[in-house]
C-alpha atoms as a PDB file:
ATOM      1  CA  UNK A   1     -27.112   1.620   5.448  1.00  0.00           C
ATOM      2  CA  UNK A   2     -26.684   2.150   9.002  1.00  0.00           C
ATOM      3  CA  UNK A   3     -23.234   1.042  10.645  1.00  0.00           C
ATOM      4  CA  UNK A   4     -22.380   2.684  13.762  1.00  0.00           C
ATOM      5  CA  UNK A   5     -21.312  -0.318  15.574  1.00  0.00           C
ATOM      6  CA  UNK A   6     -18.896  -1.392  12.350  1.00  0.00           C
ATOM      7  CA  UNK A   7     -15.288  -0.887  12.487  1.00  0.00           C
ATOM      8  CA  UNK A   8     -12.710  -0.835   9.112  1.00  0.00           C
ATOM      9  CA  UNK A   9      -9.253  -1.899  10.747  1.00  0.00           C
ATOM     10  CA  UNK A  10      -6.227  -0.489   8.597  1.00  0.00           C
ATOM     11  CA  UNK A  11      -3.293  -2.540   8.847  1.00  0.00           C
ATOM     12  CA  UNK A  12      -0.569  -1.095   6.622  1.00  0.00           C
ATOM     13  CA  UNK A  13       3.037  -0.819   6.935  1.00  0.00           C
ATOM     14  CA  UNK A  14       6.450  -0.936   4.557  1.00  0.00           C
ATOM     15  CA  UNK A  15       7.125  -4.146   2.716  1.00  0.00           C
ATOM     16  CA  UNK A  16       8.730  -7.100   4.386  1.00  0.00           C
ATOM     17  CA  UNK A  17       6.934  -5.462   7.771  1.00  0.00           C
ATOM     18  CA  UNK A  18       4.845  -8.454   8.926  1.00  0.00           C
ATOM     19  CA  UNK A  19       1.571  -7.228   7.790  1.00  0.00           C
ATOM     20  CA  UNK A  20       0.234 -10.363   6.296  1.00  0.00           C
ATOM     21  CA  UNK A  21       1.384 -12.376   9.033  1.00  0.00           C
ATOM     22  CA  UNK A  22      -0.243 -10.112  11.426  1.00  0.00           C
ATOM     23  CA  UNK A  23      -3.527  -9.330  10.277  1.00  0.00           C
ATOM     24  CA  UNK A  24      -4.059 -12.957   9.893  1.00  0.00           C
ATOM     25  CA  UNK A  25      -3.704 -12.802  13.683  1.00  0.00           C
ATOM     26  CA  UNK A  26      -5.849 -10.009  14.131  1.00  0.00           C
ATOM     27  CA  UNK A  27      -8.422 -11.742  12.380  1.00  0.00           C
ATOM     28  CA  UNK A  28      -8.056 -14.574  13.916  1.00  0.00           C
ATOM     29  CA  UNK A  29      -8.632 -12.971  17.083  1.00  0.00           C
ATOM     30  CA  UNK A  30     -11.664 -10.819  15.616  1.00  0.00           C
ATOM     31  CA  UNK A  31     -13.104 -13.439  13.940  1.00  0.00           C
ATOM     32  CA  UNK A  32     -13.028 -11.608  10.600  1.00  0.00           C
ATOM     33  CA  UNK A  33     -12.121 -11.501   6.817  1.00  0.00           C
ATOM     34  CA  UNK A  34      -9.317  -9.085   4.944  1.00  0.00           C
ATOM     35  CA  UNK A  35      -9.706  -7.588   1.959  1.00  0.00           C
ATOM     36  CA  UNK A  36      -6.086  -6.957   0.458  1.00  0.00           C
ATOM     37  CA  UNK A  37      -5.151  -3.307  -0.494  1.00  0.00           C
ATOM     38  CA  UNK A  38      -1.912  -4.827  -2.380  1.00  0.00           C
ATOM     39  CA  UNK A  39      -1.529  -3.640  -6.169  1.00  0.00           C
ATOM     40  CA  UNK A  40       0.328  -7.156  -7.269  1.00  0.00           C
ATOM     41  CA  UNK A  41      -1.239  -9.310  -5.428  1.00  0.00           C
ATOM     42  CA  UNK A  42      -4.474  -9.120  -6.983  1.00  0.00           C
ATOM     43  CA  UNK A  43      -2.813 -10.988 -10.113  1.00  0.00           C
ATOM     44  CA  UNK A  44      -3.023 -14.279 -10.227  1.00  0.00           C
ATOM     45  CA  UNK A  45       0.049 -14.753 -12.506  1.00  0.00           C
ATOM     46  CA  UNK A  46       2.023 -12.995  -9.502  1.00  0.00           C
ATOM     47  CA  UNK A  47       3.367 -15.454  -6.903  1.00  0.00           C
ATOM     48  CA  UNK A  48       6.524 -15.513  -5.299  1.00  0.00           C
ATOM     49  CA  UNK A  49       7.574 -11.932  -6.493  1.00  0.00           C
ATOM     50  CA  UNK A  50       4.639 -10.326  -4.490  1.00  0.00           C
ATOM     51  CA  UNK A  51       4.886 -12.690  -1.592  1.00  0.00           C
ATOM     52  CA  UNK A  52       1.208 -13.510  -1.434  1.00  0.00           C
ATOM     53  CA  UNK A  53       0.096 -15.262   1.440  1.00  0.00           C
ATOM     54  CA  UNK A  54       0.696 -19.038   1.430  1.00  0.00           C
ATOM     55  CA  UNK A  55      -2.010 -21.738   0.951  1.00  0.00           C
ATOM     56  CA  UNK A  56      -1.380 -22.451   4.541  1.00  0.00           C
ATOM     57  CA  UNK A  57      -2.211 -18.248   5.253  1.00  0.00           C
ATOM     58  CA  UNK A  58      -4.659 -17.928   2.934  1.00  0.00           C
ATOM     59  CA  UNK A  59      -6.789 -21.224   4.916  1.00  0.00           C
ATOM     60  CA  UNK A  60      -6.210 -19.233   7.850  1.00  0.00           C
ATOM     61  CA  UNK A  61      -8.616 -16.446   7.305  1.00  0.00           C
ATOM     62  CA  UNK A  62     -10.932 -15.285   4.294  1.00  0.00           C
ATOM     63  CA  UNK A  63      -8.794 -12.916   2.255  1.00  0.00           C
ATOM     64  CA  UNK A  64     -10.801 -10.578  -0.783  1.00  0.00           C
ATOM     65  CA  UNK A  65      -8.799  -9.304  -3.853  1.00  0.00           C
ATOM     66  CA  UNK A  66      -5.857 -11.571  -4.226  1.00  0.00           C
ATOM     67  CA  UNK A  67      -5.826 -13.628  -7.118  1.00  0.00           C
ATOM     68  CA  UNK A  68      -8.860 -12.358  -8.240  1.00  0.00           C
ATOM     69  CA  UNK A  69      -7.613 -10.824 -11.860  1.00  0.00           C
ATOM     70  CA  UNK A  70      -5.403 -11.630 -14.730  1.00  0.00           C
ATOM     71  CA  UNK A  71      -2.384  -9.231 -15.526  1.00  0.00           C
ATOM     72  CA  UNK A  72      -3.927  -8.798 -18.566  1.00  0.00           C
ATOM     73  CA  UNK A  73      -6.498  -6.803 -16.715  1.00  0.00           C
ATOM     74  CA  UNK A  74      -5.995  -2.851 -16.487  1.00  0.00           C
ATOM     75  CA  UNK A  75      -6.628  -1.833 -12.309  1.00  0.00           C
ATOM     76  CA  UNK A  76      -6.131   1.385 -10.526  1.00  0.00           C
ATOM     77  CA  UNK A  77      -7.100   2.436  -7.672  1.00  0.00           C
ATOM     78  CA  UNK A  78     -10.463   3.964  -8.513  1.00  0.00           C
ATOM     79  CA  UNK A  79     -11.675   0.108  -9.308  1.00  0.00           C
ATOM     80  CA  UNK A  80     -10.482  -0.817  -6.077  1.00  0.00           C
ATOM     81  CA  UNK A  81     -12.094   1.722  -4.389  1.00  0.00           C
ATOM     82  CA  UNK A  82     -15.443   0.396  -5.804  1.00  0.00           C
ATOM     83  CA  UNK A  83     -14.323  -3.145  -5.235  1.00  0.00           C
ATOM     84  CA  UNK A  84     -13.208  -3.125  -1.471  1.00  0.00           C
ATOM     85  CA  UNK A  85     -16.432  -1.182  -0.866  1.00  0.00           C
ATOM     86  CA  UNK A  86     -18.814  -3.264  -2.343  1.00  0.00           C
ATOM     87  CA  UNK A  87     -16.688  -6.201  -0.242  1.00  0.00           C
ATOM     88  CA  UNK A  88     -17.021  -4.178   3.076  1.00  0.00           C
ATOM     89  CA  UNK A  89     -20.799  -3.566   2.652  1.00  0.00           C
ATOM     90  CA  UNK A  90     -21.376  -7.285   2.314  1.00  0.00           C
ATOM     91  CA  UNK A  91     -19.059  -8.360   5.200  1.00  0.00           C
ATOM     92  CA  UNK A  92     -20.869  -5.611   7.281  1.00  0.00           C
ATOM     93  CA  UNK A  93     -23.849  -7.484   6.908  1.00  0.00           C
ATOM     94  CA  UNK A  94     -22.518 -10.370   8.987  1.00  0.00           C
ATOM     95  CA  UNK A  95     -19.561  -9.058  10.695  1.00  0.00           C
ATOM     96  CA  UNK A  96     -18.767  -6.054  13.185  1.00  0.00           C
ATOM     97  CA  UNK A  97     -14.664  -5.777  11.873  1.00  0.00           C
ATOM     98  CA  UNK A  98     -13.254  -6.025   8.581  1.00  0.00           C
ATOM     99  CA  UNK A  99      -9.443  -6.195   8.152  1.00  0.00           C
ATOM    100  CA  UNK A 100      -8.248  -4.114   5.063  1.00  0.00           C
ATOM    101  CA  UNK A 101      -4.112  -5.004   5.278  1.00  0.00           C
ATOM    102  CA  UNK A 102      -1.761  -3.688   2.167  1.00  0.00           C
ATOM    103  CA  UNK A 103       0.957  -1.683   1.506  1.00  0.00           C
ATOM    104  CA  UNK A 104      -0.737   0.372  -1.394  1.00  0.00           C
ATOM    105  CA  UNK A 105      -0.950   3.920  -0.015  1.00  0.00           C
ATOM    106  CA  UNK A 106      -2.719   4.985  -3.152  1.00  0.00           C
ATOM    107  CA  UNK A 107      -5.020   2.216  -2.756  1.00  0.00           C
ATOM    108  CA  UNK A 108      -5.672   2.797   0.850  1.00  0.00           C
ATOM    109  CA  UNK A 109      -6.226   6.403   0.484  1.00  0.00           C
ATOM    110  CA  UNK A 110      -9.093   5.742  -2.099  1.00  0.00           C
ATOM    111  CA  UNK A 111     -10.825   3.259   0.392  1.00  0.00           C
ATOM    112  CA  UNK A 112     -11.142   5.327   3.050  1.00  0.00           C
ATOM    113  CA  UNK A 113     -10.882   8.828   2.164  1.00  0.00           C
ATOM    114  CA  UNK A 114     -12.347   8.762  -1.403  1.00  0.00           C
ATOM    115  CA  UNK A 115     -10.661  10.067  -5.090  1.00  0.00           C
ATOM    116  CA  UNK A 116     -12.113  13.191  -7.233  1.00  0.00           C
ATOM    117  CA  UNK A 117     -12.757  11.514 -10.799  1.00  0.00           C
ATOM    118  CA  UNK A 118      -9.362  11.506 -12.526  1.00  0.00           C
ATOM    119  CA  UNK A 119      -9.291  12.803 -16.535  1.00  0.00           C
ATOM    120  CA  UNK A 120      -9.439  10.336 -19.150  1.00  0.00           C
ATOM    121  CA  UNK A 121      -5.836  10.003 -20.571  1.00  0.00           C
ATOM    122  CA  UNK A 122      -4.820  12.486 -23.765  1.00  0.00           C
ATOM    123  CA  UNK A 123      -3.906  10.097 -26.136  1.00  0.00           C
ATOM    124  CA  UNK A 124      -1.488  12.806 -27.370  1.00  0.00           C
ATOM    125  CA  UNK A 125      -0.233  13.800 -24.280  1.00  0.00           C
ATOM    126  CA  UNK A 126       0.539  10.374 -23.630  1.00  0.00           C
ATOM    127  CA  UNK A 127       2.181   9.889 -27.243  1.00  0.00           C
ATOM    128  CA  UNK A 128       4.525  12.964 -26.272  1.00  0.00           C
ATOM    129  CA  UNK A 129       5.512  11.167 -22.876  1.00  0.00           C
ATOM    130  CA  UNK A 130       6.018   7.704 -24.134  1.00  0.00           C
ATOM    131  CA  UNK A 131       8.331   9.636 -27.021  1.00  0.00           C
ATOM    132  CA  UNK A 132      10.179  11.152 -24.160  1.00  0.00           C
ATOM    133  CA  UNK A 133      10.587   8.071 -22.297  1.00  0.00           C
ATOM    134  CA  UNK A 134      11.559   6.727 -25.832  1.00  0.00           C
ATOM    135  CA  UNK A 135      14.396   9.457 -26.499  1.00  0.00           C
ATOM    136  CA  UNK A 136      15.411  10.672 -23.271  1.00  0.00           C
ATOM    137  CA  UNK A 137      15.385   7.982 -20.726  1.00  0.00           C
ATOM    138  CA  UNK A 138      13.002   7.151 -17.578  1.00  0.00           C
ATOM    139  CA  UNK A 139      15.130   9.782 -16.211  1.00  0.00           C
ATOM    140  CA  UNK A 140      13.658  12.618 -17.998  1.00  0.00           C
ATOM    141  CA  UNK A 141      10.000  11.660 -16.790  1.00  0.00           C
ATOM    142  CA  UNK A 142      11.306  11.238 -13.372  1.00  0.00           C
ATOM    143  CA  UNK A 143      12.686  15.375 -13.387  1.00  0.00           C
ATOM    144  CA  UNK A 144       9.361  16.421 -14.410  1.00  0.00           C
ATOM    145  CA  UNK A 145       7.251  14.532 -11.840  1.00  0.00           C
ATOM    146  CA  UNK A 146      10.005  15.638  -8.989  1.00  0.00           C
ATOM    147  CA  UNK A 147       9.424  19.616 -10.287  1.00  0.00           C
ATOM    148  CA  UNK A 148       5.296  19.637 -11.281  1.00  0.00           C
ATOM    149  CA  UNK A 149       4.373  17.083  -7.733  1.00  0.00           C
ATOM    150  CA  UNK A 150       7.072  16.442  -5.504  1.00  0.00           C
ATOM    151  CA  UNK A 151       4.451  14.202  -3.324  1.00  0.00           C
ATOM    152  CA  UNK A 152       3.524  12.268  -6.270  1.00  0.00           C
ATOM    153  CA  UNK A 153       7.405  11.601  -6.528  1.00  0.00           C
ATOM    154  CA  UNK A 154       8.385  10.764  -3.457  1.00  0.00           C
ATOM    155  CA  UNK A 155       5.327   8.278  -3.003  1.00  0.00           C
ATOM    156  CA  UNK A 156       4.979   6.027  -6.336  1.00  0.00           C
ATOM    157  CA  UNK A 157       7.472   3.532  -7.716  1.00  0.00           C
ATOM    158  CA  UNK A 158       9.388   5.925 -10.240  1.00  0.00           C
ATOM    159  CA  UNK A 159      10.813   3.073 -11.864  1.00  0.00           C
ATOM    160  CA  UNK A 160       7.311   2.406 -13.008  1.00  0.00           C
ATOM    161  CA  UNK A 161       7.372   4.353 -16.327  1.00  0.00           C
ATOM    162  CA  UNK A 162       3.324   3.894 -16.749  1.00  0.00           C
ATOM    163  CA  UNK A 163       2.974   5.293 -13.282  1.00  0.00           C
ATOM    164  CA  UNK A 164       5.137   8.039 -14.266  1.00  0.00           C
ATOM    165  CA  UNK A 165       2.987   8.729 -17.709  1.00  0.00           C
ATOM    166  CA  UNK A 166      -0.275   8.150 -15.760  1.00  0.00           C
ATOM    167  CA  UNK A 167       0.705  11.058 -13.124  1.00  0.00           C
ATOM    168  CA  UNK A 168       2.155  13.429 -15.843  1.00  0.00           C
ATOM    169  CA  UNK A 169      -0.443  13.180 -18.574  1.00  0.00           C
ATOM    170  CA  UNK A 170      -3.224  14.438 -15.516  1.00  0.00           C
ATOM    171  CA  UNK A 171      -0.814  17.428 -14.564  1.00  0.00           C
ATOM    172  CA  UNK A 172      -0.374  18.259 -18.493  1.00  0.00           C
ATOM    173  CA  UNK A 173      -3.783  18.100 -19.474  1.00  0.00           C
ATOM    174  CA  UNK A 174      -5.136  19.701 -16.376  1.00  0.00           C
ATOM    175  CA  UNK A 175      -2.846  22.189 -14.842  1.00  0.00           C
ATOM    176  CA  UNK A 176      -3.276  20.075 -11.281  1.00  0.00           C
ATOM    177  CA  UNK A 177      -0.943  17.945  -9.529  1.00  0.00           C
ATOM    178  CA  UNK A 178      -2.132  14.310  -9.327  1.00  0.00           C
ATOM    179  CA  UNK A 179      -2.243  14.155  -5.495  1.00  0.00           C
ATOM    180  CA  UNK A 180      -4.864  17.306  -5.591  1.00  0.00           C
ATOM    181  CA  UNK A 181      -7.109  14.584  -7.142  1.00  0.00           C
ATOM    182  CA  UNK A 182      -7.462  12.857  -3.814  1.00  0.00           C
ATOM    183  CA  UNK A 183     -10.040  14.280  -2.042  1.00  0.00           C
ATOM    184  CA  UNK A 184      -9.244  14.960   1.745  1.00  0.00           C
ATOM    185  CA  UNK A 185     -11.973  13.721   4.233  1.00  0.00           C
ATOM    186  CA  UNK A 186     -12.425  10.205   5.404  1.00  0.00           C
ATOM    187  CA  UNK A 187     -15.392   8.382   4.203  1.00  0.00           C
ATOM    188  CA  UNK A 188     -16.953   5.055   5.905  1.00  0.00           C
ATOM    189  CA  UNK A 189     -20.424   4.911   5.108  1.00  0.00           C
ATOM    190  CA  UNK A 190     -21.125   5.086   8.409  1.00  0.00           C
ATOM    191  CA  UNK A 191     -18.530   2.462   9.618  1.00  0.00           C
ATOM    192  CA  UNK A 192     -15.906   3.805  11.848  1.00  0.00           C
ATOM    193  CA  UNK A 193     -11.928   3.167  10.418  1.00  0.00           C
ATOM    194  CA  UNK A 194      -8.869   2.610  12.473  1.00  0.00           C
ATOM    195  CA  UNK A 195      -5.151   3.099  10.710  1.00  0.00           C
ATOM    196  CA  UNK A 196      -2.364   0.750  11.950  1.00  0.00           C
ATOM    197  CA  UNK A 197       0.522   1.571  10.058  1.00  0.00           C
ATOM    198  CA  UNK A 198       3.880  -0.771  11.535  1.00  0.00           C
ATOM    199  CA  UNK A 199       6.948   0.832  12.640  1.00  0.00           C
ATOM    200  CA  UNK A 200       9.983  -0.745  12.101  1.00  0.00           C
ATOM    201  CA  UNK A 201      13.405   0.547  12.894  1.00  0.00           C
ATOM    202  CA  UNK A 202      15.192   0.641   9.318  1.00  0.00           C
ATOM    203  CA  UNK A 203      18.317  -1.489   9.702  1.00  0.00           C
ATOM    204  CA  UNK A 204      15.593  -3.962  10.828  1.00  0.00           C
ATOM    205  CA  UNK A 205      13.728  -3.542   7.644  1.00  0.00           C
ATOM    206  CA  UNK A 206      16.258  -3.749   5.604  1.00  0.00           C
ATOM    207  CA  UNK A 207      17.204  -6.859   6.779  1.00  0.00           C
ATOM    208  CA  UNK A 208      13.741  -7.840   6.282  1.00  0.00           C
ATOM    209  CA  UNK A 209      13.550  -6.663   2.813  1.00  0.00           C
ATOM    210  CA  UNK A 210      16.870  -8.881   1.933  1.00  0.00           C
ATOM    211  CA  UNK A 211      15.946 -12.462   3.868  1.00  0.00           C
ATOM    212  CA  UNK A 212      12.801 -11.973   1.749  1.00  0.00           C
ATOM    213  CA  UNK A 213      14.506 -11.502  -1.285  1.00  0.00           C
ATOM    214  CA  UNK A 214      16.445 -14.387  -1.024  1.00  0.00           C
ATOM    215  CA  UNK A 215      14.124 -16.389  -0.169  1.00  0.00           C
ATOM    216  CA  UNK A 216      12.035 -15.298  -3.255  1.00  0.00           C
ATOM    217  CA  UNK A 217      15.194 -16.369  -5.551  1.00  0.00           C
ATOM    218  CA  UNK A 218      15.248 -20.057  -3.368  1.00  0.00           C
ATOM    219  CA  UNK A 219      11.545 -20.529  -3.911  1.00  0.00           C
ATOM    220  CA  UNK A 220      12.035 -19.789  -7.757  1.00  0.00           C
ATOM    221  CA  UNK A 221      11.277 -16.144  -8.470  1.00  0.00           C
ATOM    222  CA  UNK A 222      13.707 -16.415 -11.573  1.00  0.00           C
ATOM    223  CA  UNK A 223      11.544 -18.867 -12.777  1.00  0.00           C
ATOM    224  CA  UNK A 224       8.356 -16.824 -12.762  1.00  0.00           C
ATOM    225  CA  UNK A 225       9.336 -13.817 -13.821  1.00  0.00           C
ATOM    226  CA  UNK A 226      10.837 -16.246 -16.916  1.00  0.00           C
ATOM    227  CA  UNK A 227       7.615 -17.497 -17.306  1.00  0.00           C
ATOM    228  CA  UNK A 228       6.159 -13.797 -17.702  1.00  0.00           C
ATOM    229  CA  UNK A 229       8.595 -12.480 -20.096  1.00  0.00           C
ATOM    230  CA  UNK A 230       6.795 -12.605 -22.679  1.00  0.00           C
ATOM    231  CA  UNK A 231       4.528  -9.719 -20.727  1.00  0.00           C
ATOM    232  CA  UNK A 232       6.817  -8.049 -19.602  1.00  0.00           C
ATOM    233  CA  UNK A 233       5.036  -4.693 -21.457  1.00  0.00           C
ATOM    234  CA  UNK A 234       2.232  -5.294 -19.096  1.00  0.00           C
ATOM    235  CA  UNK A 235       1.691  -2.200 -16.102  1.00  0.00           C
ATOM    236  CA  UNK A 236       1.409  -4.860 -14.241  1.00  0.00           C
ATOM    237  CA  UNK A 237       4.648  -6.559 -14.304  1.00  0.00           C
ATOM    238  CA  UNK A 238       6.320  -3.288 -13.943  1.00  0.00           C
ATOM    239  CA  UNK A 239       7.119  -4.206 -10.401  1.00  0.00           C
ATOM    240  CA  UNK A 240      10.368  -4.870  -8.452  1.00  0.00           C
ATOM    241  CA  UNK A 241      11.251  -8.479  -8.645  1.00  0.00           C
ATOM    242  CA  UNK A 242      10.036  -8.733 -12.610  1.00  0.00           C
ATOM    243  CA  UNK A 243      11.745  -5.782 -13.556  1.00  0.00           C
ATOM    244  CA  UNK A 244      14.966  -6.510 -12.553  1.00  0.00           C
ATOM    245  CA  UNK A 245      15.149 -10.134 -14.125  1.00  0.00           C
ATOM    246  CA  UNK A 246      13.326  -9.026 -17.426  1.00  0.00           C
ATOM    247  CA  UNK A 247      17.176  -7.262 -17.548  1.00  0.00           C
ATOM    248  CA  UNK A 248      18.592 -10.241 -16.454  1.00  0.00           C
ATOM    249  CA  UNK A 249      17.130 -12.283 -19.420  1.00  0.00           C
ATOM    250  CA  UNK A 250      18.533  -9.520 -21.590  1.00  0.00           C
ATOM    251  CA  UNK A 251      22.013  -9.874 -20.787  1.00  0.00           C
ATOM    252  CA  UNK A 252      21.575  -6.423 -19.070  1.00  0.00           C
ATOM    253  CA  UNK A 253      23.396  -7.512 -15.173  1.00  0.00           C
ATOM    254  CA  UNK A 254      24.554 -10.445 -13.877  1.00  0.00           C
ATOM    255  CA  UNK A 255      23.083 -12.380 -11.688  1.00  0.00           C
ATOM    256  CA  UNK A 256      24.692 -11.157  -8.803  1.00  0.00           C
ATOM    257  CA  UNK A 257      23.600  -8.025 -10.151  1.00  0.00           C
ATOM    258  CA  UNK A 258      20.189  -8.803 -10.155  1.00  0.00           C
ATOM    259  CA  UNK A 259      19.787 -10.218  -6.810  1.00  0.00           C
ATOM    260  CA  UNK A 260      21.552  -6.743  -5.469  1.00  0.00           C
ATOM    261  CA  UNK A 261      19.257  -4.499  -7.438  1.00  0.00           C
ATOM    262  CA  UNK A 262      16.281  -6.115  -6.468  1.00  0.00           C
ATOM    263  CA  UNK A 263      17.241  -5.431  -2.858  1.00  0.00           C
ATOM    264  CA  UNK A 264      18.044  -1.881  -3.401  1.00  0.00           C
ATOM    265  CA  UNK A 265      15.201  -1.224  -5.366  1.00  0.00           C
ATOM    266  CA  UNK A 266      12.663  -2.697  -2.681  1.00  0.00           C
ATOM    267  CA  UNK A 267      14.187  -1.002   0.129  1.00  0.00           C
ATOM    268  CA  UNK A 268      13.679   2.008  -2.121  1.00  0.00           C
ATOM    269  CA  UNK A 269      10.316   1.297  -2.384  1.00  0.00           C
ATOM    270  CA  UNK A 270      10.098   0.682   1.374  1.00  0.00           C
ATOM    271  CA  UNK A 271      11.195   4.290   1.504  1.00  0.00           C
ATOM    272  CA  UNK A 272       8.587   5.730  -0.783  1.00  0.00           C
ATOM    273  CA  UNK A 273       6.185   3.375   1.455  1.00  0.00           C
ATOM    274  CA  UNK A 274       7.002   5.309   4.888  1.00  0.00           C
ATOM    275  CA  UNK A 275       7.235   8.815   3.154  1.00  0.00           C
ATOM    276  CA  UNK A 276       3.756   8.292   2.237  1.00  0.00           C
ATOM    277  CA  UNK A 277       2.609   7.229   5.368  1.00  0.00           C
ATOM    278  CA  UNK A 278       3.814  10.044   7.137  1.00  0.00           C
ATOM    279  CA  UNK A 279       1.915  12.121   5.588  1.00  0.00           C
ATOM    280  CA  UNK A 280      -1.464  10.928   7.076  1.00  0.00           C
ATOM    281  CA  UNK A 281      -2.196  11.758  10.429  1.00  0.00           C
ATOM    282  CA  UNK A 282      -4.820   9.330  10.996  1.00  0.00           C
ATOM    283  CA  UNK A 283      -2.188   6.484  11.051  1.00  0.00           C
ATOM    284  CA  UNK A 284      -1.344   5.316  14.837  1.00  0.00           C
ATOM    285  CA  UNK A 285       2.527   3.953  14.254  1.00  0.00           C
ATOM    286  CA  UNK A 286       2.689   0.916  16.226  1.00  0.00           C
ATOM    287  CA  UNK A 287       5.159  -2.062  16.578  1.00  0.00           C
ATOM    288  CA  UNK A 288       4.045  -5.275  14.584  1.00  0.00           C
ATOM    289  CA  UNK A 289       3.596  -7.135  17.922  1.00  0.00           C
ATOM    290  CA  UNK A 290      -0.160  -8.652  18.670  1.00  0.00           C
ATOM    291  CA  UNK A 291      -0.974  -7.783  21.877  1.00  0.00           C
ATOM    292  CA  UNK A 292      -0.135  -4.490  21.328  1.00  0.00           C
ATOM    293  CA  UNK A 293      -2.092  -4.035  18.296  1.00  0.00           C
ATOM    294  CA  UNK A 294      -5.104  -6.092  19.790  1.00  0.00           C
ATOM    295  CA  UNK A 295      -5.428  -4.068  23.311  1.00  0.00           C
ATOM    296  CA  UNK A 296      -5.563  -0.518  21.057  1.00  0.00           C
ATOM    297  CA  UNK A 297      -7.865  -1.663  18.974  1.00  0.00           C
ATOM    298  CA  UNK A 298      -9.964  -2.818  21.814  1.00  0.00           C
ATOM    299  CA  UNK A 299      -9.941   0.451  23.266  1.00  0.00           C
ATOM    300  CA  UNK A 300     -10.680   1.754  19.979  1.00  0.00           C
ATOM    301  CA  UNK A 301     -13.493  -0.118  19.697  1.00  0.00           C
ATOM    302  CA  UNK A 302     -14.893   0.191  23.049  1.00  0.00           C
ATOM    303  CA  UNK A 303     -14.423   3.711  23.344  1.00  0.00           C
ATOM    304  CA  UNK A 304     -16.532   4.701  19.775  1.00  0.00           C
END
C-alpha cells in the first residue's frame, strides 16, 4: 500500500505532561483520530488510576485502544504492534494524519521501529525467578536486571515483578539483553512518522504528577483499586496507583503513607519515562503548547 502523502504524528511525553489534553487539540486541528500507545489504559477495569480521557475527551476525537480489553487479557507490546498497525492502515484509507499519543516507550518503539520475535518464556526459568522473587525479595530481581541490561532497568517499572521476570527469563534463556530484541530502523509502511516527545521542566512535573494524584484519591481511586483486589495477581494491575493501595488494604502503610508513595513512585516512573526518551534521537523535545506543536508539524508536513 502506497502512502507517501501519510503522516504518523508521535505525541509522547512523561506522565502528568498534558499529552492527552494535547493531542486532542492536535486532532482537532488535523481533523484526525488517536490510537493510544498507553499500557493501562487499554483495560477497561482501569479508570481513575490511569487517568483515561474523560467522556467529555473521549467525544472530542476518535480514540483506538482504550477500553478495548479486559485485565484478564495478557498484552505486550508485540500485540500492540499488530493492533495499532492494522488501526493505522485503515485510518490511512480515509485520513492523511493519524495521532498515536502514549507514554509507553516500549509500546511506541514497537509501532514505529518494529521488535525481533521475542522467545517463548522457559517455564523453568521462570519457576527459578518467581522462587527468587519468593525468597529473596523484588530486590534481588531488580540487581540482576541493573547488572545483565542496565537500559532495560532504567526504562521499565521495576516495581513490576512480571516485567522484571519477563526481561530476565529472555536474557537467561538466550544469552541477549532484552533491549537487543528491538530492532533499530524505523518502519512506516510507507507513511512518514513525526516524534513529539513534551519537555517539561521537573519541579513542574512533579507538581503535575502530585495535583494528579490527588485528584485521583478525590475522584475515588481507593475505591477502584478496592474493587480490583481481588486481581490484584493480575500483570495488569501491577501498576502505580493499584499497587500501592493493594498494601493499603493489607494493613501494610497508612493512608498517608499511601498517598506519599504513590507520588514518589509515579514521579519515579516519570523518570524512567524521560530516560527512555532520551535515548531516541528521532524525538523533537518540544513544550506542550499548541501552536508550537502545530506550526512544526506543519513544516514537517509541508516540507516531506
Amino acid at each position: 500500500m502506497s502512502q507517501g502523502n501519510k503522516h504518523l504524528i508521535v505525541l509522547t511525553g512523561p506522565t502528568a505532561s498534558g499529552k492527552t489534553a494535547l493531542s486532542i487539540e492536535i486532532a482537532t486541528d488535523l481533523g484526525c483520530e488517536i490510537i493510544s500507545a498507553d499500557s493501562r489504559q487499554i483495560y477497561i477495569e482501569t479508570s481513575i488510576g490511569t487517568a483515561k480521557p474523560s467522556v467529555e475527551e473521549l467525544s472530542k476525537a476518535k480514540h483506538h485502544l482504550i477500553n478495548a480489553i479486559s485485565v484478564n487479557t495478557p498484552y505486550n507490546a508485540g500485540r500492540f504492534a499488530t493492533d495499532a498497525t492494522q488501526i493505522l492502515n485503515k485510518l490511512f484509507e480515509n485520513h492523511d494524519h493519524v495521532i498515536v499519543c502514549g507514554g509507553s516507550g516500549l509500546y511506541i518503539d514497537a509501532l514505529t521501529k518494529g521488535m525481533d520475535e521475542m522467545p517463548e518464556a522457559d517455564p523453568e526459568i521462570r519457576e527459578k525467578l518467581t522462587r527468587v522473587l519468593q525468597e529473596s525479595g523484588i530486590g534481588a530481581l531488580q540487581r540482576e536486571l541493573q547488572e545483565k541490561d542496565r537500559d532495560m532497568f532504567e526504562s521499565i517499572d521495576i516495581c513490576n515483578p512480571q516485567r522484571l521476570i519477563r526481561a530476565l527469563e529472555v536474557i537467561r534463556s538466550t544469552g541477549r539483553t532484552y533491549t537487543s530484541f528491538r530492532k533499530k530502523h524505523t518502519k512506516g509502511n510507507g507513511y512518514l512518522i513525526h516524534k513529539i516527545c513534551l519537555d517539561i521542566p521537573r519541579e513542574d512535573l512533579y507538581r503535575r504528577i502530585n495535583q494528579r494524584v490527588m485528584l485521583m484519591i478525590e475522584n475515588g481511586l481507593e475505591n477502584e483499586a478496592r474493587g480490583l483486589y481481588p486481581l490484584r495477581h493480575l500483570n495488569a494491575l501491577q501498576t502505580v496507583g493499584y499497587k500501592e493501595f493493594f498494601d493499603y488494604f493489607e494493613q501494610k502503610a497508612d493512608i498517608g503513607q499511601t498517598i506519599e508513595k504513590i507520588c514518589q513512585h509515579t514521579r519515579n516512573y516519570a523518570k524512567r519515562q524521560i530516560t527512555w526518551f532520551r535515548r531516541d534521537p528521532e524525538l523533537h523535545w518540544m513544550a506542550p503548547d499548541r501552536n508550537s506543536i502545530m506550526n512544526f508539524l506543519k513544516n514537517q508536513i509541508y516540507a516531506a
